[in-house]
N, C-alpha and C. Protein backbone atom coordinates (compact mmCIF):
# COMPACT_ATOMS: atom_id res chain seq x y z
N UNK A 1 102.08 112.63 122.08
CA UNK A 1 102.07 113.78 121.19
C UNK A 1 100.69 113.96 120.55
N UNK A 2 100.36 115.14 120.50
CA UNK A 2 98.98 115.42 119.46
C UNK A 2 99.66 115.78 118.09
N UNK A 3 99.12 115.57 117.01
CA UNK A 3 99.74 115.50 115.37
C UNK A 3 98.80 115.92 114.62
N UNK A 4 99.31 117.22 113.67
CA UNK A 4 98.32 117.62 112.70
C UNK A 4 99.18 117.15 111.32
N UNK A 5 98.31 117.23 110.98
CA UNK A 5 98.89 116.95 109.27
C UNK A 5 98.07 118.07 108.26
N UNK A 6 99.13 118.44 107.26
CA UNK A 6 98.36 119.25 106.48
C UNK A 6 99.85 119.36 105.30
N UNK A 7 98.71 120.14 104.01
CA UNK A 7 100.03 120.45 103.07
C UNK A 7 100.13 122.05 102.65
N UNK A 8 101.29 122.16 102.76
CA UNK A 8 101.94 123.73 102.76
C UNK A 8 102.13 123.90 101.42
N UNK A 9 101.49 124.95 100.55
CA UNK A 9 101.59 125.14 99.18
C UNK A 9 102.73 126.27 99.84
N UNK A 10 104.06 126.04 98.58
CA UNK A 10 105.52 126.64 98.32
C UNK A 10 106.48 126.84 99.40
N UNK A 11 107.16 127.53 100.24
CA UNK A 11 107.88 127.33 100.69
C UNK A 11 107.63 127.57 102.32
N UNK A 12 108.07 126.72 103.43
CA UNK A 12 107.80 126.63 104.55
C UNK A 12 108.19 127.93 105.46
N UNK A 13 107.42 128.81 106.08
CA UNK A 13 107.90 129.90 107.14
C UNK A 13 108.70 129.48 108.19
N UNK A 14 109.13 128.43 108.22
CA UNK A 14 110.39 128.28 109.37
C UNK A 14 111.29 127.68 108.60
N UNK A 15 112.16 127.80 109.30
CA UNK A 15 113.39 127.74 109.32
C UNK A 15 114.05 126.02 108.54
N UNK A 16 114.35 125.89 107.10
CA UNK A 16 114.67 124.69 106.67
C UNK A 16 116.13 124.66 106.20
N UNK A 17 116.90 125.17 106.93
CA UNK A 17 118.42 125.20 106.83
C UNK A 17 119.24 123.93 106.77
N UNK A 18 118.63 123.06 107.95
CA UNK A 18 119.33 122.14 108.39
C UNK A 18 118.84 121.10 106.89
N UNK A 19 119.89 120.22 106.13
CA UNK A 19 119.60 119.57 105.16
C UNK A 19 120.43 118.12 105.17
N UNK A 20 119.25 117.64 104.66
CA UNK A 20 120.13 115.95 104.56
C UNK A 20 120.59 115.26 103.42
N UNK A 21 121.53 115.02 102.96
CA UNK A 21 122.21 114.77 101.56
C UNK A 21 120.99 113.19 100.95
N UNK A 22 120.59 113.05 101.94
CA UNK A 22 120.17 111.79 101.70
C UNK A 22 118.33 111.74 100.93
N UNK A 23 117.82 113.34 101.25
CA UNK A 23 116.36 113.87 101.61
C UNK A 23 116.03 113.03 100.43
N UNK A 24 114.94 111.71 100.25
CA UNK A 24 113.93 111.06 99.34
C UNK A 24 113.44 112.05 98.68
N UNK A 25 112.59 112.91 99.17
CA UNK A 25 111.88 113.69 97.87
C UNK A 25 111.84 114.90 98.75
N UNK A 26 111.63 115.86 98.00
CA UNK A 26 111.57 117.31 98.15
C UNK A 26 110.08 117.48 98.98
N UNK A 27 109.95 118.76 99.80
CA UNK A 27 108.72 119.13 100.36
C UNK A 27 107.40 118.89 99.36
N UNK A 28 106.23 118.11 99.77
CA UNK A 28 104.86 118.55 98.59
C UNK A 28 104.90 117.11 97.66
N UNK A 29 106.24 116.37 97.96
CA UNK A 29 106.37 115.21 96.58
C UNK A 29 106.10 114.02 97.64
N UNK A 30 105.41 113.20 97.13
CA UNK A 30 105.81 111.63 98.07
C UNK A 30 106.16 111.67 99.29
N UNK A 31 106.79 111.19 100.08
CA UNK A 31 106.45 110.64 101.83
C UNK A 31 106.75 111.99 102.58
N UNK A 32 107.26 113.00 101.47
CA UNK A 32 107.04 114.77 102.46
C UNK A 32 105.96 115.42 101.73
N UNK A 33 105.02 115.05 101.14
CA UNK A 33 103.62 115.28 100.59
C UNK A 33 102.95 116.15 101.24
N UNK A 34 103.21 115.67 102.62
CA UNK A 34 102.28 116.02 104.11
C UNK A 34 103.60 117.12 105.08
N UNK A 35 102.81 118.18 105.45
CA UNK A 35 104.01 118.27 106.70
C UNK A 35 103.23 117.72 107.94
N UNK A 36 104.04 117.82 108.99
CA UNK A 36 103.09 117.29 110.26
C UNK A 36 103.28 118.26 111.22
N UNK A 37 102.78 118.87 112.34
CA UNK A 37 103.34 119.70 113.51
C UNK A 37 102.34 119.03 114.74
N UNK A 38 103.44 119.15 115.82
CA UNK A 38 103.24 118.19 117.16
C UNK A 38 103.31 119.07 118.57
N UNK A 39 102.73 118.95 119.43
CA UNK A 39 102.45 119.69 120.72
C UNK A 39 102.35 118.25 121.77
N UNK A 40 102.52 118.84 122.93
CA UNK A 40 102.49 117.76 124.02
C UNK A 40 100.80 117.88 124.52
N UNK A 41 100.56 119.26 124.19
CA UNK A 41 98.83 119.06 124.67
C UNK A 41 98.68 120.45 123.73
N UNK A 42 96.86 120.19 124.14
CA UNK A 42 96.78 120.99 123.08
C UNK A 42 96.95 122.66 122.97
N UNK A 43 97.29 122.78 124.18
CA UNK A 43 97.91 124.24 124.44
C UNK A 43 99.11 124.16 124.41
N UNK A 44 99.59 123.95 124.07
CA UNK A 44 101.28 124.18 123.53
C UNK A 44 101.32 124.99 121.90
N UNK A 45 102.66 125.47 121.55
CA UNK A 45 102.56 125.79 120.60
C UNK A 45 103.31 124.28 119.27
N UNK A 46 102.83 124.84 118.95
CA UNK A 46 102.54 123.73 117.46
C UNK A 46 103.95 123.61 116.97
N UNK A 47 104.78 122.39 116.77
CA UNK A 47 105.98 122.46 116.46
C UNK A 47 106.03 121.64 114.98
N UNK A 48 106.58 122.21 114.21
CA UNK A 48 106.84 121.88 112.68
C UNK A 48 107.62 120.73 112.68
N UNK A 49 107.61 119.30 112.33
CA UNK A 49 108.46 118.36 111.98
C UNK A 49 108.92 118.41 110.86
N UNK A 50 110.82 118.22 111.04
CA UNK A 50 111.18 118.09 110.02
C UNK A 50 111.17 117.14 108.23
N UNK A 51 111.27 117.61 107.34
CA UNK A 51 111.05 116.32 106.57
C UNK A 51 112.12 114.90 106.92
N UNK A 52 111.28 114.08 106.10
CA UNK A 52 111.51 112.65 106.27
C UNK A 52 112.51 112.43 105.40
N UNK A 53 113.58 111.39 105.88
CA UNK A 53 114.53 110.76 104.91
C UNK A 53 114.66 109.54 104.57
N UNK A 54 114.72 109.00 103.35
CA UNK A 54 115.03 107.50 103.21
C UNK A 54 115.61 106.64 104.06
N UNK A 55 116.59 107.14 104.52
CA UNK A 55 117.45 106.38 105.26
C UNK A 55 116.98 106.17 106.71
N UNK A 56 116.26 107.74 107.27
CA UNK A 56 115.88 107.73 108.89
C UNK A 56 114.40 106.65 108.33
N UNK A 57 113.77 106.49 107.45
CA UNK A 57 112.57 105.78 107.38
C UNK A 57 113.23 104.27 107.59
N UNK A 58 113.80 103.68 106.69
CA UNK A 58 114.58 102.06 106.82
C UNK A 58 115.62 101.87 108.38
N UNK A 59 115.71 103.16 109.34
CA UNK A 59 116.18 102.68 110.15
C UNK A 59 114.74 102.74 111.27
N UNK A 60 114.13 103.24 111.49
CA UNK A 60 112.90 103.39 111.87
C UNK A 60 112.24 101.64 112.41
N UNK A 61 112.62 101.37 110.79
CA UNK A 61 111.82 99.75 110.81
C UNK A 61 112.46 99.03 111.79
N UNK A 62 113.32 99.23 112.18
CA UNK A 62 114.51 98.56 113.31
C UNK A 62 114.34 98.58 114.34
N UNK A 63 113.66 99.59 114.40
CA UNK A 63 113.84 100.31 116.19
C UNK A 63 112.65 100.17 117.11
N UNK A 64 112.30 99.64 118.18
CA UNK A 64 111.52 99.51 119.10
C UNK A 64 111.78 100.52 120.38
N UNK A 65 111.09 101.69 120.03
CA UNK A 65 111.42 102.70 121.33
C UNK A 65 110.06 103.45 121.93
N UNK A 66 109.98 103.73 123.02
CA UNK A 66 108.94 104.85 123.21
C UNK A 66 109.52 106.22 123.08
N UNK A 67 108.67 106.92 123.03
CA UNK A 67 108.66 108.23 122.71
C UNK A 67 108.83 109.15 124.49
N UNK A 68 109.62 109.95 124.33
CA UNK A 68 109.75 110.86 125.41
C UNK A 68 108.98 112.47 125.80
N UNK A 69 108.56 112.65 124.61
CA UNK A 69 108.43 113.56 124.50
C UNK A 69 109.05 115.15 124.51
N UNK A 70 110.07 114.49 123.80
CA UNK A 70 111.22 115.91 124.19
C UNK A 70 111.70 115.65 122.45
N UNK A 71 111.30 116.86 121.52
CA UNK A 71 111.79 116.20 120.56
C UNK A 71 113.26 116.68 120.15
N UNK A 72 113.41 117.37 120.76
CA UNK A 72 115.21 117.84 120.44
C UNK A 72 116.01 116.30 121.34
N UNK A 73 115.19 115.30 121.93
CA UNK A 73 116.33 114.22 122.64
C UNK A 73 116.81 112.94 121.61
N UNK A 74 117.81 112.59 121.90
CA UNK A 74 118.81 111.96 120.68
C UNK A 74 117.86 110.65 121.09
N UNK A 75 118.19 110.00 120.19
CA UNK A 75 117.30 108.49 119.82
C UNK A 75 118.60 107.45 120.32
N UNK A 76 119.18 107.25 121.21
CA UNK A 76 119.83 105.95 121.75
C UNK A 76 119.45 104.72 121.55
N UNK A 77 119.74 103.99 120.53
CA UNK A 77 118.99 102.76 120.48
C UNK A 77 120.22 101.51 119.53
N UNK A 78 119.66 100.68 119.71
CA UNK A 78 120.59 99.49 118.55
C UNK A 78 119.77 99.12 117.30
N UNK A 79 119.65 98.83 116.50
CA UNK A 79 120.57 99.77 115.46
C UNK A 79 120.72 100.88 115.61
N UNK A 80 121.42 101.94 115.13
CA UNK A 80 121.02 103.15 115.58
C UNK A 80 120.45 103.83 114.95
N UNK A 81 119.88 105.18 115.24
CA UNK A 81 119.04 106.10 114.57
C UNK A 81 119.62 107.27 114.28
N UNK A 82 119.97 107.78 112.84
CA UNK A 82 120.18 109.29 112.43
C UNK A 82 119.41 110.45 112.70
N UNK A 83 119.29 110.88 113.87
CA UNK A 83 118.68 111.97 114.37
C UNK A 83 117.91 112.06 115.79
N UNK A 84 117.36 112.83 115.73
CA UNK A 84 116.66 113.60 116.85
C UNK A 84 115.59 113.00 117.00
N UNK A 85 114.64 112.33 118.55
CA UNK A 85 113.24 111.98 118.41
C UNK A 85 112.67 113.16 117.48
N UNK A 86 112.30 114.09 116.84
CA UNK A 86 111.39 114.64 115.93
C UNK A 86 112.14 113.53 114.83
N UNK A 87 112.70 113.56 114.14
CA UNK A 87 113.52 112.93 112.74
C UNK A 87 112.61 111.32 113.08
N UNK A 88 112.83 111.20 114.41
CA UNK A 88 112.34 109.53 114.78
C UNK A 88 110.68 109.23 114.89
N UNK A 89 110.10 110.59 115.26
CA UNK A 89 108.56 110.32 115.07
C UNK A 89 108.35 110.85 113.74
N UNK A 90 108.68 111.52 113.04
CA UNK A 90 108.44 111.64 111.51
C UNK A 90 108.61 110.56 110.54
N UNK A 91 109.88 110.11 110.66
CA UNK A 91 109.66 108.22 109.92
C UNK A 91 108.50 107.42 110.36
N UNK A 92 107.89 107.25 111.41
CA UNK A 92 107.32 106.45 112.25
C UNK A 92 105.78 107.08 112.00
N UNK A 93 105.69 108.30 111.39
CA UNK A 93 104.57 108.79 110.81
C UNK A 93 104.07 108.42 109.41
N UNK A 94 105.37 108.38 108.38
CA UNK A 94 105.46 108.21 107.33
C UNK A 94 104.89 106.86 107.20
N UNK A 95 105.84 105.68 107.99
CA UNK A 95 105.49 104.65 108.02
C UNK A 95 103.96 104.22 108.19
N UNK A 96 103.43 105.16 109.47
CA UNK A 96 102.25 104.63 109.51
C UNK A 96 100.57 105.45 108.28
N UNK A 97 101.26 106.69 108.20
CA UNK A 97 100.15 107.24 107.15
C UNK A 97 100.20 106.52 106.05
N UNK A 98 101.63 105.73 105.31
CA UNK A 98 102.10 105.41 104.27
C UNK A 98 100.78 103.97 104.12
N UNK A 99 100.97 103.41 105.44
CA UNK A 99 99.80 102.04 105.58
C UNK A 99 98.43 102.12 105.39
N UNK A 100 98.24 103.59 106.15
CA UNK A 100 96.83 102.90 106.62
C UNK A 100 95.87 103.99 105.90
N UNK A 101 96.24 105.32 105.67
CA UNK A 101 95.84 105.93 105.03
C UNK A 101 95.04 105.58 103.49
N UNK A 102 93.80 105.65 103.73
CA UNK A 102 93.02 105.32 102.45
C UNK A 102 92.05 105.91 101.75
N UNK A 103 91.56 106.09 100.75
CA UNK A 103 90.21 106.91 100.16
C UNK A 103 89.48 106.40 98.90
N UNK A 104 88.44 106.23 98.96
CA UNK A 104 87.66 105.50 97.79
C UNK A 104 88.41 105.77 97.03
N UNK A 105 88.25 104.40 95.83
CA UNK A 105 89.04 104.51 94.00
C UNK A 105 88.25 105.47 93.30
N UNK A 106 89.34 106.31 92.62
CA UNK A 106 88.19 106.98 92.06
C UNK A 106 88.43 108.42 92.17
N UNK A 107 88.76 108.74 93.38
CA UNK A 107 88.68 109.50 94.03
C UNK A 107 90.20 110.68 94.07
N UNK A 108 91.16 109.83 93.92
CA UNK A 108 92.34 110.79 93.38
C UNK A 108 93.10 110.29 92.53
N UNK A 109 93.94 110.86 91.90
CA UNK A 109 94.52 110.06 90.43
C UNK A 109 95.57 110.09 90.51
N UNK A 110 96.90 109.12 89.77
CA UNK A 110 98.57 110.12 89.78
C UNK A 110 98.89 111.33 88.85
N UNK A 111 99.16 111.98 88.73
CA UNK A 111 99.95 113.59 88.40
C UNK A 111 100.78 112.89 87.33
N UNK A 112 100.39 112.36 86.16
CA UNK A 112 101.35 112.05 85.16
C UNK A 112 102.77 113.14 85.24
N UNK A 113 102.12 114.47 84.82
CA UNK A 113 103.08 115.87 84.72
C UNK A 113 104.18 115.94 85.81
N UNK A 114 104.43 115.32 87.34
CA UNK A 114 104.83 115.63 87.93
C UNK A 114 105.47 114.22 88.36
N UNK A 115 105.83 113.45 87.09
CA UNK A 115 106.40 112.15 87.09
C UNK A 115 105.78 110.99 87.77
N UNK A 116 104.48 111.51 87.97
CA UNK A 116 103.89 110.02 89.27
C UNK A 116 104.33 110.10 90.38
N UNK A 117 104.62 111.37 90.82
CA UNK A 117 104.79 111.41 92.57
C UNK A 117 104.15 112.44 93.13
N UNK A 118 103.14 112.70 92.50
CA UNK A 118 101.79 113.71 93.23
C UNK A 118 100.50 113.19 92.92
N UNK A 119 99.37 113.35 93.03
CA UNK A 119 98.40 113.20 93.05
C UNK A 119 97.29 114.20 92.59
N UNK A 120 96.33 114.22 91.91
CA UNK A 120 95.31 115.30 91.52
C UNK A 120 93.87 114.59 91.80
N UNK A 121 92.73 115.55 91.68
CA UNK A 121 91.60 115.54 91.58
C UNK A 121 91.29 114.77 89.40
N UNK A 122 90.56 113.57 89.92
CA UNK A 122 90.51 112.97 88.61
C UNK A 122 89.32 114.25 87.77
N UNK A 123 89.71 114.19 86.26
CA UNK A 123 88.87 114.98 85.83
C UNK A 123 87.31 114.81 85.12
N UNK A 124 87.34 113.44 85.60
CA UNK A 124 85.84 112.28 85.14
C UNK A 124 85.43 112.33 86.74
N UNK A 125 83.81 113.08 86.97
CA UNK A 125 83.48 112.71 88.34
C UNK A 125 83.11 111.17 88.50
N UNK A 126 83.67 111.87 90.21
CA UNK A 126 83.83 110.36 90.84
C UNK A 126 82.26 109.83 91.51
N UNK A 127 81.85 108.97 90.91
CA UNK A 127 80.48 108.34 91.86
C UNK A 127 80.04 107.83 93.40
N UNK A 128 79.89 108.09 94.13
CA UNK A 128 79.64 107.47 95.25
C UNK A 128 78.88 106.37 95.03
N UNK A 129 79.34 105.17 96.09
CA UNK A 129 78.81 104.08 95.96
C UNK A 129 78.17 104.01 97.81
N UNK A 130 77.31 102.82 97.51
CA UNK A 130 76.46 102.63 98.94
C UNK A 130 77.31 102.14 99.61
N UNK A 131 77.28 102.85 100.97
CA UNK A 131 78.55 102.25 102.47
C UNK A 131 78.39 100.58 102.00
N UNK A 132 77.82 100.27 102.13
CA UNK A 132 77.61 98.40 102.37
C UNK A 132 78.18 97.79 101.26
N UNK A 133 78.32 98.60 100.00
CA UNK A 133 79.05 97.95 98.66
C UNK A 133 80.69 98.14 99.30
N UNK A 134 81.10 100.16 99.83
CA UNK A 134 82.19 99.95 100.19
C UNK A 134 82.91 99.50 101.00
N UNK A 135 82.36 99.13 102.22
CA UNK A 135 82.92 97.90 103.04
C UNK A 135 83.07 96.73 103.07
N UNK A 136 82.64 95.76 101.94
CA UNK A 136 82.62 94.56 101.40
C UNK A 136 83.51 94.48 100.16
N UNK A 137 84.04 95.36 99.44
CA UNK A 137 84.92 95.38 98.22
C UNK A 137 85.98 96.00 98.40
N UNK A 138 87.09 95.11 98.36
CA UNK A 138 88.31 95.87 98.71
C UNK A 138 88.93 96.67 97.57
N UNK A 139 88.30 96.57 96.29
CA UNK A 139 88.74 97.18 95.35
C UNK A 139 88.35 98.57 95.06
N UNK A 140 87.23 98.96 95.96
CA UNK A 140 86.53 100.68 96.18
C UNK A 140 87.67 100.94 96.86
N UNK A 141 89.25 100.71 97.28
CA UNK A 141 89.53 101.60 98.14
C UNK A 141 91.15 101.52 97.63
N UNK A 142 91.64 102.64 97.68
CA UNK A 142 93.21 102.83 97.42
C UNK A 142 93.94 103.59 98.43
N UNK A 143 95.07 103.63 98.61
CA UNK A 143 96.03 103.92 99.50
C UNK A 143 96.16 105.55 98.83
N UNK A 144 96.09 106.37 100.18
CA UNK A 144 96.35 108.21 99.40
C UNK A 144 97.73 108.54 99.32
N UNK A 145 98.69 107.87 100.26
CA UNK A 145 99.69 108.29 100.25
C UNK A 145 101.25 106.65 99.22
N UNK A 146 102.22 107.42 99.04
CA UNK A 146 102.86 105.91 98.33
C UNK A 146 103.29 105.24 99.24
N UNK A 147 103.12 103.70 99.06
CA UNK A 147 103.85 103.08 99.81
C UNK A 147 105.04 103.10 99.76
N UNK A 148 105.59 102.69 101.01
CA UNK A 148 107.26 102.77 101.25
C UNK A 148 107.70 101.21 101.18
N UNK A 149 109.09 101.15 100.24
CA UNK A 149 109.52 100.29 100.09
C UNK A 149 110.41 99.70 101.28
């Protein structure tokens, strides 16, 4: 799959009917912060992944599968999986942006106003430091997205 990531200010132009009693956080908040849309190459048209759920994320951790590339195909596996390969590469996204995703300290702040599950531009500028300080100090660097428990 090719994968964009980006964030959709207010409400999504397709179609968000389908709903999960279970949905972690709302579109724009925490591990749906991000939307993602996926193509098999890069001429295809761009397909919207659905948001992420608590539950499809903790079954995720379970599962050892490859990807088919068909994302309407059901996820057959032991343990099993609640949904559709899209539902199954969207946890498996979460999981991995949730890791590895990083950006100098400094550099974005938590959203007191929005309970600590968004992020803002700090309002004290941020300094750049020399590459060679930030690759030697692990403390220049914080995680952009929250970790998943």
């Amino acid at each position: 799959y090719y994968i964009a990531e980006g964030q959709f200010p207010g409400e999504a132009p397709w179609d968000t009917s389908t709903s999960y009693p279970d949905l972690a956080e709302p579109r724009g908040v925490g591990i749906n912060m991000c939307s993602y849309w996926v193509c098999n190459t890069p001429f295809d048209t761009w397909v919207p992944l659905p948001d992420v759920t608590a539950a499809q994320i903790v079954q995720a951790r379970g599962v050892v599968r490859l990807f088919t590339g068909n994302l309407s195909a059901p996820v057959d596996v032991h343990p099993p999986f609640d949904g559709t390969e899209a539902n199954f590469l969207r946890a498996q996204i979460a999981r991995i942006a949730s890791a590895t995703t990083i950006v100098p300290n400094g550099t974005i702040a938590v959203d007191d106003d929005a309970g600590g599950k968004k992020f803002k531009i700090p309002e004290e500028s941020f300094e750049a430091k020399f590459a060679q300080e930030m690759i030697t100090i692990e403390e220049n660097w914080i995680h952009r997205l929250p970790f998943l428990m």
